[in-house]
Protein backbone atom coordinates (compact mmCIF):
# COMPACT_ATOMS: atom_id res chain seq x y z
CA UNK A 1 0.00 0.00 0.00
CA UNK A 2 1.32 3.48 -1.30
CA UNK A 3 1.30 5.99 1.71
CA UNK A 4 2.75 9.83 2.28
CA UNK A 5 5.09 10.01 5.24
CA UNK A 6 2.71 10.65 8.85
CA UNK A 7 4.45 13.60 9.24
CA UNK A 8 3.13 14.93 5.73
CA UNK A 9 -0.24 16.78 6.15
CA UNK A 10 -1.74 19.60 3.69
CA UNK A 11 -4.12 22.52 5.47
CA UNK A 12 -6.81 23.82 3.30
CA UNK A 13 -6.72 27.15 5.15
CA UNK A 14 -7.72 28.46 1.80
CA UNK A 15 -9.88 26.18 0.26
CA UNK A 16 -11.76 26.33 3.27
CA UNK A 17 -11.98 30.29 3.83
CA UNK A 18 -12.78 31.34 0.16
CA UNK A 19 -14.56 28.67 -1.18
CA UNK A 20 -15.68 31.07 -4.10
CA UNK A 21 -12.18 31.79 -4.76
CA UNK A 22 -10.98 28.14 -5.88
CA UNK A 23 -12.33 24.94 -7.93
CA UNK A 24 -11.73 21.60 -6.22
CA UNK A 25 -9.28 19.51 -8.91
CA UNK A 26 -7.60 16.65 -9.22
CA UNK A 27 -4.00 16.45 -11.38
CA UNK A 28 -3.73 14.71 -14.13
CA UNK A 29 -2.39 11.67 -14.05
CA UNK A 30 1.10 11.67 -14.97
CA UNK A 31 1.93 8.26 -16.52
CA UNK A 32 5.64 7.92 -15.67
CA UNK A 33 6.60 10.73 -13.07
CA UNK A 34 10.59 10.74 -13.04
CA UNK A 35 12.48 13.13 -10.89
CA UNK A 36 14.40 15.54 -12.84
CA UNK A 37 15.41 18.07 -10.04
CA UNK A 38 14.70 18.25 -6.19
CA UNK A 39 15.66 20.67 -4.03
CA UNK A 40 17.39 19.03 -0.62
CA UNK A 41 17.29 22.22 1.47
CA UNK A 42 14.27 23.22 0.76
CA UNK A 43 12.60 19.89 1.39
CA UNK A 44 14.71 20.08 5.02
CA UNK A 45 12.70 23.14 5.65
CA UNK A 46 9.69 21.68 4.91
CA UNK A 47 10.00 19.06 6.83
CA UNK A 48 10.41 16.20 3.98
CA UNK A 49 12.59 13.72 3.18
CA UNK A 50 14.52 13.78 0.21
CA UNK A 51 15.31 10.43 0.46
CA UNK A 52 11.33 9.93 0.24
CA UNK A 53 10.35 12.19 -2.16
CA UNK A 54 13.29 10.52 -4.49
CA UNK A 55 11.13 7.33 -3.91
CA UNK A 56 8.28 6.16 -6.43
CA UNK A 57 5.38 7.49 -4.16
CA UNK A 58 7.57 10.89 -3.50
CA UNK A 59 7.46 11.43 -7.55
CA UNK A 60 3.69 10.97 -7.22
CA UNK A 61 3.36 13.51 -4.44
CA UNK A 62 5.17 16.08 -6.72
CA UNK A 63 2.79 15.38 -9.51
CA UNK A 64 0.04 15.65 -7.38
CA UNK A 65 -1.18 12.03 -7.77
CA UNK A 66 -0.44 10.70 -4.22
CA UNK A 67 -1.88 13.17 -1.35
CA UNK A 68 -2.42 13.04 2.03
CA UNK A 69 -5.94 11.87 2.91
CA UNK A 70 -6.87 14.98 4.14
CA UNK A 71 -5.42 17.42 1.43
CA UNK A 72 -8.07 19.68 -0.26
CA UNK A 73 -5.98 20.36 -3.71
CA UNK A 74 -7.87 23.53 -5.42
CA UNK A 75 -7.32 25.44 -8.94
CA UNK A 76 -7.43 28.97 -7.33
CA UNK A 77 -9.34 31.70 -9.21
CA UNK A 78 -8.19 35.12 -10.10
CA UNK A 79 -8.58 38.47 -12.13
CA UNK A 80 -5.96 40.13 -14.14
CA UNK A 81 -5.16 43.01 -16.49
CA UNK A 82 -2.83 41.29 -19.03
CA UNK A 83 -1.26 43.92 -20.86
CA UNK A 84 -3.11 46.34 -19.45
CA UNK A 85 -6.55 45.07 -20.46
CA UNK A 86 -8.68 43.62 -18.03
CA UNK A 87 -9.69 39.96 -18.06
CA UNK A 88 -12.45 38.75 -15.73
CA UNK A 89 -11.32 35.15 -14.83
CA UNK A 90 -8.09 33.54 -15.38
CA UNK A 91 -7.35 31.55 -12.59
CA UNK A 92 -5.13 28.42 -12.39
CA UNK A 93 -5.62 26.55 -16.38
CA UNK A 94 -3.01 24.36 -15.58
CA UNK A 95 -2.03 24.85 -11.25
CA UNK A 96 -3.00 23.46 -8.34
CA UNK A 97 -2.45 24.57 -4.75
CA UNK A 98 -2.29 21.08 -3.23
CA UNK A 99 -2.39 22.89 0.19
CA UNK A 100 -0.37 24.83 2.98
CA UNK A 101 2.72 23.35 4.69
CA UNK A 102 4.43 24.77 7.59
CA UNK A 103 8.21 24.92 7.75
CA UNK A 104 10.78 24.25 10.59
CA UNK A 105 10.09 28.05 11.55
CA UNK A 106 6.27 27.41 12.18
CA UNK A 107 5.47 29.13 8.70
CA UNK A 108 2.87 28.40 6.31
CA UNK A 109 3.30 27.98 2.94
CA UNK A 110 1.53 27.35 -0.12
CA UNK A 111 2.83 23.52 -1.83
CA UNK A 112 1.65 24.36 -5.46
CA UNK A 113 1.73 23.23 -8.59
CA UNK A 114 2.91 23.81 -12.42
CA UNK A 115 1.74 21.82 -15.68
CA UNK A 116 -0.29 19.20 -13.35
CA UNK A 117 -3.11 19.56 -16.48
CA UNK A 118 -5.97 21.15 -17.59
CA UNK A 119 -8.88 22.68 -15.00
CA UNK A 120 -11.62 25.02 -15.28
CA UNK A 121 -9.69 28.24 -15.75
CA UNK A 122 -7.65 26.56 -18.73
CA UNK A 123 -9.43 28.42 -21.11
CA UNK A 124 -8.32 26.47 -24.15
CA UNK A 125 -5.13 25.30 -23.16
CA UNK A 126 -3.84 21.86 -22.46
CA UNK A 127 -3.02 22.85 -18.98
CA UNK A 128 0.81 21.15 -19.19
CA UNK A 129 4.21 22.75 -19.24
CA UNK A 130 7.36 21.33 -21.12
CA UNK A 131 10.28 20.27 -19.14
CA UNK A 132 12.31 23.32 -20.94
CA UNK A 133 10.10 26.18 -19.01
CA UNK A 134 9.86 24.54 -15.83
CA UNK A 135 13.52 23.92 -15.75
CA UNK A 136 13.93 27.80 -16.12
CA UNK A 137 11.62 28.78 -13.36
CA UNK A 138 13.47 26.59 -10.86
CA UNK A 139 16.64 27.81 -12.57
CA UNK A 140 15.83 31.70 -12.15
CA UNK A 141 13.93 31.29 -8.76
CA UNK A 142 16.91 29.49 -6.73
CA UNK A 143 19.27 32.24 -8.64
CA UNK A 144 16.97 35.00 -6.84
CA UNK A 145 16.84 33.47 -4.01
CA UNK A 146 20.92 33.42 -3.25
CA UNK A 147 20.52 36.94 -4.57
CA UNK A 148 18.55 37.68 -1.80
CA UNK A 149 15.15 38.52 -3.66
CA UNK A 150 11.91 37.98 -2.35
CA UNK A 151 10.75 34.74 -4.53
CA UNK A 152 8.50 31.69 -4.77
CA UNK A 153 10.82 28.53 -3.95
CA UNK A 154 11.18 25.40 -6.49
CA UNK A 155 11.01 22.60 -4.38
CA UNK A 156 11.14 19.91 -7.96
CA UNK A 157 10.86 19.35 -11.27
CA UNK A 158 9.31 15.78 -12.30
CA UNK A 159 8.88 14.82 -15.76
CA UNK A 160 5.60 13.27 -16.24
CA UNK A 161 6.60 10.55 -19.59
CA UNK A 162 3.93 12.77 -21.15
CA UNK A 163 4.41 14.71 -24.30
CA UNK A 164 3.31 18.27 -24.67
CA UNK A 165 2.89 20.30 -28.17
CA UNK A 166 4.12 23.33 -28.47
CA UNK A 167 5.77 24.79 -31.69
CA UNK A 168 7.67 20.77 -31.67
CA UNK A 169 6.64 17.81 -29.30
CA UNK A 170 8.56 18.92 -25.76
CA UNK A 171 8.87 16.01 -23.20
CA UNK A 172 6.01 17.08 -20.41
CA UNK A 173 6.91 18.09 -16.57
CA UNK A 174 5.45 19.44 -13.65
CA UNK A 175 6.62 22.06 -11.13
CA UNK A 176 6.29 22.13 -7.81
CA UNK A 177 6.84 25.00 -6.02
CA UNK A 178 6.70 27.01 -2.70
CA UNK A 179 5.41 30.44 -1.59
CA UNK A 180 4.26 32.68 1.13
CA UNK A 181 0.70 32.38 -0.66
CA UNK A 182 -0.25 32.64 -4.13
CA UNK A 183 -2.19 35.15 -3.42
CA UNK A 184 -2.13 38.46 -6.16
CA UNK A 185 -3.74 41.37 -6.99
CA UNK A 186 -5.81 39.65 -9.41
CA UNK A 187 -6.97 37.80 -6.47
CA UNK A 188 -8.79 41.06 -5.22
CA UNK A 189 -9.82 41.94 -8.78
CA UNK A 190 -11.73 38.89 -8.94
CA UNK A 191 -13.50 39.11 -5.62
CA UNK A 192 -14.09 42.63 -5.84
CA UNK A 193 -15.46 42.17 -9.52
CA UNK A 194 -17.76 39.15 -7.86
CA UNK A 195 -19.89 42.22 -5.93
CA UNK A 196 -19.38 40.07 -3.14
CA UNK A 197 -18.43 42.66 0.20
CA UNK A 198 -17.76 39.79 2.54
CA UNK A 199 -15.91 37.88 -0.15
CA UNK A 200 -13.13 41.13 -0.53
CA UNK A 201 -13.13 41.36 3.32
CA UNK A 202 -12.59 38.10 4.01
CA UNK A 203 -9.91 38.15 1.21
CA UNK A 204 -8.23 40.97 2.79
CA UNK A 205 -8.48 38.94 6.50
CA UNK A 206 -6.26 36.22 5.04
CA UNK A 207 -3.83 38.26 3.45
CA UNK A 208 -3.69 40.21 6.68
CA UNK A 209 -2.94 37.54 8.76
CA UNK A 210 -0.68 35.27 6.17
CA UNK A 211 1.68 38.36 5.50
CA UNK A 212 1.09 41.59 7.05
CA UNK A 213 -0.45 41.21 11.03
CA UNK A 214 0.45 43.82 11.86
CA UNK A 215 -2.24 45.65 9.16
CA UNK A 216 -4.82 43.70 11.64
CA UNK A 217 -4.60 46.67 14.68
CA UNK A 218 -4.77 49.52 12.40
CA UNK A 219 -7.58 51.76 12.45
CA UNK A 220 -8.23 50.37 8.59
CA UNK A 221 -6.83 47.35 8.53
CA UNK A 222 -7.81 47.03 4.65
CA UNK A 223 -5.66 50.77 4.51
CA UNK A 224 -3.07 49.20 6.17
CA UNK A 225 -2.72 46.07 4.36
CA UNK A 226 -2.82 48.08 1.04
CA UNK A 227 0.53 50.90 2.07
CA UNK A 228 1.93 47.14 2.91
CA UNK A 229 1.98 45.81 -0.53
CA UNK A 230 2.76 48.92 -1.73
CA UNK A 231 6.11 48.88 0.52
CA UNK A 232 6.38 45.50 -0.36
CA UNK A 233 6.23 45.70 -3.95
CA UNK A 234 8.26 49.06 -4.18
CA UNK A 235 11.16 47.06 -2.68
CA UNK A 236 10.99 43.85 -4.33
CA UNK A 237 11.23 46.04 -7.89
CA UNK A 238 14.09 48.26 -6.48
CA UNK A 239 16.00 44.67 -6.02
CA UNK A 240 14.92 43.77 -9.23
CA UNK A 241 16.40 46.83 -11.21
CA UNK A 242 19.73 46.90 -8.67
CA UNK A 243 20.33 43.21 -10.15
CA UNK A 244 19.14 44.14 -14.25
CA UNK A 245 16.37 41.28 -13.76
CA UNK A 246 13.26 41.60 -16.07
CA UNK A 247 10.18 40.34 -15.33
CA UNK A 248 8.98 40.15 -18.84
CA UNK A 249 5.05 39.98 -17.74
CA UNK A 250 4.55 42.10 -15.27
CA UNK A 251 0.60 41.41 -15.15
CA UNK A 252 -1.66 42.01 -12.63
CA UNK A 253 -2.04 38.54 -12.08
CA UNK A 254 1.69 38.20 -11.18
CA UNK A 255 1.78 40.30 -8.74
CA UNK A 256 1.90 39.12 -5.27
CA UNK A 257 0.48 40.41 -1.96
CA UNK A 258 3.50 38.82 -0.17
CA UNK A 259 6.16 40.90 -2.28
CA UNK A 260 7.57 38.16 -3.76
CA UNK A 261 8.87 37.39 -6.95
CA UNK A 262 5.78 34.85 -8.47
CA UNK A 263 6.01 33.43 -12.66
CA UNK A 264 9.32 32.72 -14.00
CA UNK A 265 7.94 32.78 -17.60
CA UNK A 266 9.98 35.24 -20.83
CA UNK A 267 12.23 36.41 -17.66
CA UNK A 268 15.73 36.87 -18.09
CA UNK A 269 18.79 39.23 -16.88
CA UNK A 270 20.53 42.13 -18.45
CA UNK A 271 23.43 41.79 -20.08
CA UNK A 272 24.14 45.19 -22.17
CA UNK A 273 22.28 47.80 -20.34
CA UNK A 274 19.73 49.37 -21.76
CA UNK A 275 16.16 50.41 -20.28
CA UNK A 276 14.29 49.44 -23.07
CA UNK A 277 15.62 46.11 -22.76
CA UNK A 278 12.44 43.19 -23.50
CA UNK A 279 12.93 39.80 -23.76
CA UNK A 280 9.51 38.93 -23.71
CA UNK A 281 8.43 37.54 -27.31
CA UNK A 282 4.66 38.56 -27.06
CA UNK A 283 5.72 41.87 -25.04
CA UNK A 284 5.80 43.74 -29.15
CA UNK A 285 5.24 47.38 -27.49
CA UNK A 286 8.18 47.07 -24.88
CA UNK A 287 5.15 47.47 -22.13
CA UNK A 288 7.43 45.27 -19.20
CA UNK A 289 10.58 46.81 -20.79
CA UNK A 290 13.45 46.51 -18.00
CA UNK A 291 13.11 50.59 -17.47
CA UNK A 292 9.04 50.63 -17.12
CA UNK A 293 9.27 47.92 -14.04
CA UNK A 294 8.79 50.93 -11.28
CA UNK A 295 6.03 52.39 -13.20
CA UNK A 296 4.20 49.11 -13.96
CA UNK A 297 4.22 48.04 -10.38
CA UNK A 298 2.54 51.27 -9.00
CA UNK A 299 0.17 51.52 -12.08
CA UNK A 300 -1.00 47.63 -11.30
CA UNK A 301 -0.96 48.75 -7.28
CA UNK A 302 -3.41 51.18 -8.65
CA UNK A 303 -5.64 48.42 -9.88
CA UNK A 304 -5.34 46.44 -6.20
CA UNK A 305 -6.55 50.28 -4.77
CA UNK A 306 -9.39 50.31 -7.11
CA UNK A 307 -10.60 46.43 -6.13
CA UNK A 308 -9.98 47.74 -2.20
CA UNK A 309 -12.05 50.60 -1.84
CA UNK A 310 -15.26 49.30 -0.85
CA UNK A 311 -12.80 48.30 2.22
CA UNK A 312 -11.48 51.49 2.71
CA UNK A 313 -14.27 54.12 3.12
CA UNK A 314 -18.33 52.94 3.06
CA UNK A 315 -18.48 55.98 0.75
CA UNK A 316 -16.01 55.31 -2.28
CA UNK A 317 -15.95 59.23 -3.43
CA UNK A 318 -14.29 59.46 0.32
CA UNK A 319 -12.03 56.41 -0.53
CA UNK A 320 -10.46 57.52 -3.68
CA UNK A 321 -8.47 60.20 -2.26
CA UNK A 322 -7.51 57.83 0.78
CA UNK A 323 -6.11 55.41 -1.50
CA UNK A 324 -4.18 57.65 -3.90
CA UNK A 325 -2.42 59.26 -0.89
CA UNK A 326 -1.73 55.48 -0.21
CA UNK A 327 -0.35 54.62 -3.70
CA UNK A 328 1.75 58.27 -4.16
CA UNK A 329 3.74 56.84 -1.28
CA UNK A 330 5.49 53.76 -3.50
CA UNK A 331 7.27 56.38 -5.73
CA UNK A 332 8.76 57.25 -2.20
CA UNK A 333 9.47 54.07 -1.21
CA UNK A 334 10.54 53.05 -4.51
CA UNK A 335 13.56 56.06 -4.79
CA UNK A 336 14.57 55.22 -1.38
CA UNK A 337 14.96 51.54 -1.56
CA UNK A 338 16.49 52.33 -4.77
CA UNK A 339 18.97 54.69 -3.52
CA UNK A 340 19.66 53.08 -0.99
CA UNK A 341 21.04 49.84 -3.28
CA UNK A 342 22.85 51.79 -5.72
CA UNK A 343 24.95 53.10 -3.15
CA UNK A 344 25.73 49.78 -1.61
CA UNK A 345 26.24 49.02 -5.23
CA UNK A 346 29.16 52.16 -5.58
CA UNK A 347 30.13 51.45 -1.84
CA UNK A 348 29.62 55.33 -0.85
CA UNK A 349 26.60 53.93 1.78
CA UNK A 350 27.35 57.35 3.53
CA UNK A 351 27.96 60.10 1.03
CA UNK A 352 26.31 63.15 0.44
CA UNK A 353 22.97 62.81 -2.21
CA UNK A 354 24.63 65.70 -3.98
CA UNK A 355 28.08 63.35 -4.50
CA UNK A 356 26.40 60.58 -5.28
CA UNK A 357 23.21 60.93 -7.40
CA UNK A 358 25.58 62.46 -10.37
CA UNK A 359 27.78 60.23 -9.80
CA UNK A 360 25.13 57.27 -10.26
CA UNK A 361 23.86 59.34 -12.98
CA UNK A 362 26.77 59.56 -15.71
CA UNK A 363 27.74 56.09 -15.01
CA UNK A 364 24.78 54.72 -15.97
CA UNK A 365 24.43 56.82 -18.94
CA UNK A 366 28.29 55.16 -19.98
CA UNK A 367 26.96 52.04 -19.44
CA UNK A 368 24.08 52.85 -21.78
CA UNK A 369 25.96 54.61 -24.51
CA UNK A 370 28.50 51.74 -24.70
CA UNK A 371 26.48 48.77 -24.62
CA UNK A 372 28.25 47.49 -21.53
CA UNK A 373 27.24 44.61 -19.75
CA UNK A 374 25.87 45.61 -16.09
CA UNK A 375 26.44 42.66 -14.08
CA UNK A 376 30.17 43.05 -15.39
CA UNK A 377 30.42 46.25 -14.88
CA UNK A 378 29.26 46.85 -11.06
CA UNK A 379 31.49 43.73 -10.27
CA UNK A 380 34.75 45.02 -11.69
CA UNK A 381 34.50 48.39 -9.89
CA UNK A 382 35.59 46.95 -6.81
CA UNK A 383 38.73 46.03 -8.38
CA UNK A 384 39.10 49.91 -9.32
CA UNK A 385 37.82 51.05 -5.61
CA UNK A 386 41.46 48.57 -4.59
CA UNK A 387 43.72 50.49 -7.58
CA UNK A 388 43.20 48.48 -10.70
CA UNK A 389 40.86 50.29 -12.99
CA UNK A 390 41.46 48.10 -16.11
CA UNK A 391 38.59 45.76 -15.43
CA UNK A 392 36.50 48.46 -15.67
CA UNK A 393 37.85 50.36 -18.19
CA UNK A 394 38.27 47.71 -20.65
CA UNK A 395 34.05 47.45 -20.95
CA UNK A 396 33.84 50.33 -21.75
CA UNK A 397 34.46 52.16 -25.91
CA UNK A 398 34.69 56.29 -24.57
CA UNK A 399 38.10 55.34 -22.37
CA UNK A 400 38.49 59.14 -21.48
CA UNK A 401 34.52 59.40 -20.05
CA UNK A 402 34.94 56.25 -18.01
CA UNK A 403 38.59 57.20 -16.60
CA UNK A 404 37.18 60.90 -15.65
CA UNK A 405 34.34 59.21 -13.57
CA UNK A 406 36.57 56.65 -11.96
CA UNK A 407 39.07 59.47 -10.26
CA UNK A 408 36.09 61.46 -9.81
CA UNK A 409 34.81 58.37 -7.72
CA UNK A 410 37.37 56.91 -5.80
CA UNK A 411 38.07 60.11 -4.53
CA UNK A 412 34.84 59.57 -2.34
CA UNK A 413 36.37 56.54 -1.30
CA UNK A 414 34.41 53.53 -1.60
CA UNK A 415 34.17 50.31 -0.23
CA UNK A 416 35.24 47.55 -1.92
CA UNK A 417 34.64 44.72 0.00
CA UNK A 418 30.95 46.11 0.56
CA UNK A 419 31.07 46.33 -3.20
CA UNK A 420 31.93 42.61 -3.56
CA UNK A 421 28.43 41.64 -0.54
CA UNK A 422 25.95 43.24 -3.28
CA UNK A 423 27.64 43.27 -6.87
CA UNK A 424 27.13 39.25 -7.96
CA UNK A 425 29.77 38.01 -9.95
CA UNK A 426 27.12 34.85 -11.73
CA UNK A 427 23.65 35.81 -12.06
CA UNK A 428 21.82 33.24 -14.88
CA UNK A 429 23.34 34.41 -18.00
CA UNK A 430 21.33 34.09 -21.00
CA UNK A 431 23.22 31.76 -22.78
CA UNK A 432 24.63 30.00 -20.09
CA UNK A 433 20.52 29.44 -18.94
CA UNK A 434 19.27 28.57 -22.57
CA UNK A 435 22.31 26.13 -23.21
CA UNK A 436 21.46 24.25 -19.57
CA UNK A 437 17.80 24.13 -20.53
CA UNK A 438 17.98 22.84 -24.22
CA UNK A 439 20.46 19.95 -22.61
CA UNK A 440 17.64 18.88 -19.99
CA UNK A 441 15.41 18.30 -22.46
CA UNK A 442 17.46 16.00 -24.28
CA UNK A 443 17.55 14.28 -21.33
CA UNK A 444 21.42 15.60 -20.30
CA UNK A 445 20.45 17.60 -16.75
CA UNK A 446 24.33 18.24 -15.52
CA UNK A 447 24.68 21.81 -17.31
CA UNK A 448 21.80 22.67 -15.52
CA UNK A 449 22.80 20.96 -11.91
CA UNK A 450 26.37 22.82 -12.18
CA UNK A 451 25.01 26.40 -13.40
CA UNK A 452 22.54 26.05 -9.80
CA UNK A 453 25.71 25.10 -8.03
CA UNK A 454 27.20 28.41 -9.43
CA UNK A 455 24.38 30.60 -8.93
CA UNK A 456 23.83 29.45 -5.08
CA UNK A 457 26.44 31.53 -4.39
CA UNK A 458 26.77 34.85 -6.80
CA UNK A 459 28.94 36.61 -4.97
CA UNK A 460 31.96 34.23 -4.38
CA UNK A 461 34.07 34.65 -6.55
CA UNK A 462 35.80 31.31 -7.80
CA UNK A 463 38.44 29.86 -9.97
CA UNK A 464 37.77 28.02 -12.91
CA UNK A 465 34.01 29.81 -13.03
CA UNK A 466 35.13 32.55 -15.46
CA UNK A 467 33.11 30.83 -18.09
CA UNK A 468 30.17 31.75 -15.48
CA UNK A 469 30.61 35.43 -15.59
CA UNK A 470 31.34 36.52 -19.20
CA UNK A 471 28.60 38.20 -20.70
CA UNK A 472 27.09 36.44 -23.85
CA UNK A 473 29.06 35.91 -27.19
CA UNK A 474 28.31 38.07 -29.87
CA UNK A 475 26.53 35.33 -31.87
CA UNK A 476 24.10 34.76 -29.23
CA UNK A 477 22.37 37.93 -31.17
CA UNK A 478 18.77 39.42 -29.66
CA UNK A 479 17.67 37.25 -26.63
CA UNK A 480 13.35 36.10 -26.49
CA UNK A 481 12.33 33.97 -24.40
CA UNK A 482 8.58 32.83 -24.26
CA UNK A 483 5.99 32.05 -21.91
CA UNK A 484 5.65 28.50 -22.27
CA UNK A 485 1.96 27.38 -22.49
């Protein structure tokens, strides 16, 4: 008899509290579930046994097929505005939130799903994911992670022995993955576009108490919850930008109460800088362009204000301006956080605004006028900050520019080895990411085991990585990447 471990049980905190929110599903089943990936320390957290979930009946747990009696496994339900226009009901077409776990720490956390088939909210689609895709999220989640990032967690990648048709036949896999909640701000769109009152409040009750209490003894708790995100989101994108990550689909939908990092899909990392960077193939306006991140995120916080204001004042004319006073405060946020990172970035944490802001200024104007790769380029100016400028200066084409803004800098005096704590050397290059993922789905998963070994710790430095740090060749050309369903 097939059983999960005792120890293994599944709350249905959600399922349970917003019923109207979620479909009760069942996976599909997978008809040869073969581990591709697993994540040890996360499973330690959890509370799980690798040596278990490497088993038969552990593959079958991370496809959803073998459950704990008691697990309530729902296809959760939400709003969105997908490039900026508004869709009613997406939901999970091809997720499942098998249920909450709570780590060593006492914390809950969502155990959910990727590719596990087709539900309610597929809308057309076949509900599965191709090994390729979910290789990348667990690729560029774990990188964000070490970075530091607020992120959803890959816990495993299982192939399923199915086949999946995208633009070729793709060997099939499922995802499984961990977060604070799924919960988004398409979430509140779709309860607040339900007319239900006590839906939205009891909405905003969970999110209160799953990731900001302390909202809970404010005078308006629904207020309070709301300059949360907003906090929560304005930092999250400040990390983003600091690091050159883009998004690629910055969606209402994909945007999480929590403040983490939620969708791995046409993401990907600078590697020339340039704010109108998109790797996104479907993104043909340059919408969730690397530059238009800050912007995005308050414009789709103004769409979580807009589902919240029945919460905020019984009159909503007297709720408008109580919420935009709200959202003005991200841009705030947002600068400081910001700020705040580039210094750390320059190692000047304690110089004057009127030393530093010029200084970020020009340099990242030479960085854009040369085409020079930013994760590069922040790294080697440590070696400058300890004497030897020709990392640096060799990136860049205008020698004279760069050399004037080096003296100009080290005269401040910065910090190098505070440089080296926030300046990765590996982030998931391009190339380096597309070369590991084409070789796992030939069945070859050893580029991608030793780029995660790499990226679990970006700002080491190590011999016989340099491979790990160059920027791309210039055949690699224009980078896309694509969303995967």
């Amino acid at each position: 008899m097939s059983l999960v471990p005792p120890s293994l049980t599944l709350g249905n905190r959600f399922a349970t509290e917003l019923p109207e929110l979620s479909v009760p599903w069942q996976a599909q089943k997978a008809p040869e579930p073969r581990l591709l990936l697993l994540n040890e320390p996360l499973s330690a957290e959890l509370g799980l046994d690798p040596a278990w979930l490497r088993s038969p009946d552990g593959n079958r747990l991370l496809v959803g097929e073998l459950l704990p009696p008691d697990a309530t496994p729902v296809a959760q339900g939400y709003a969105g505005h997908q490039f900026g226009g508004f869709v009613p009901r997406l939901g999970d077409g091809r997720a499942l939130l098998l249920g909450e776990v709570r780590n060593t720490d006492g914390q809950l956390l969502d155990l959910h799903l990727k590719g596990s088939g087709r539900t309610p909210f597929a809308r057309g689609g076949d509900g599965l994911a191709a090994v390729g895709p979910m290789l990348r999220e667990y690729v560029i989640s774990e990188a964000m992670h070490a970075l530091g990032i607020p992120t959803t967690r890959a816990l495993a990648v299982v192939a399923t022995g199915a086949t999946v048709r995208r633009e070729s036949l793709l060997p099939g896999a499922v995802l499984a993955r961990v977060a604070s909640s799924h919960l988004r701000v398409g979430s509140f769109q779709y309860a607040r576009a339900s007319g239900d009152l006590a839906l939205l409040r009891r909405l905003a009750d969970l999110a209160i108490s799953r990731h900001h209490p302390a909202a809970a003894g404010a005078d308006r708790p629904a207020l309070a919850l709301f300059e949360a995100v907003v906090a929560a989101q304005a930092d999250l994108v400040a990390q983003w930008m600091l690091v050159g990550f883009v998004h690629g689909v910055m969606n209402t939908d994909n945007m999480t109460i929590s403040g983490e990092t939620i969708d791995y899909g046409p993401c990907a990392f600078l590697d020339a800088f340039d704010p109108a960077t998109v790797f996104s193939s479907i993104d043909e306006t340059g919408r969730y362009a690397y530059g238009n991140q800050p912007v995005v995120a308050q414009w789709n916080l103004a769409r979580l204000a807009e589902a919240l204001l029945p919460l905020l004042d019984d009159d909503e004319e007297q709720a408008i301006p109580i919420a935009v006073e709200a959202l003005n405060g991200f841009s705030e946020r947002y600068d400081t956080a910001w700020s705040t990172g580039m210094r750390a970035k320059l190692g000047l944490p304690a110089a004057a605004d009127d030393v530093v802001a010029p200084l970020v200024e020009e340099l990242l104007g030479l960085l854009h006028a040369g085409h020079v790769d930013h994760t590069s380029a922040f790294r080697s100016l440590s070696s400058a900050a300890r004497g030897d400028t020709e990392p640096a200066r060799s990136l860049f084409l205008d020698l004279a520019a760069i050399d004037s803004w080096l003296a100009r800098w080290r005269e401040v005096g910065p910090d190098a080895d505070a440089m080296d704590r926030v300046n990765p050397v590996y982030v998931p290059r391009n190339h380096l990411v597309e070369q590991a993922l084409t070789a796992g789905t030939e069945g070859d998963l050893a580029p991608v085991e030793r780029l995660l070994e790499v990226l679990a710790r970006p700002f080491d430095q190590r011999p016989g990585l340099e491979a790990y740090a160059e920027p791309a060749p210039e055949h690699f050309g224009a980078y896309r990447t694509f969303c995967g369903t």
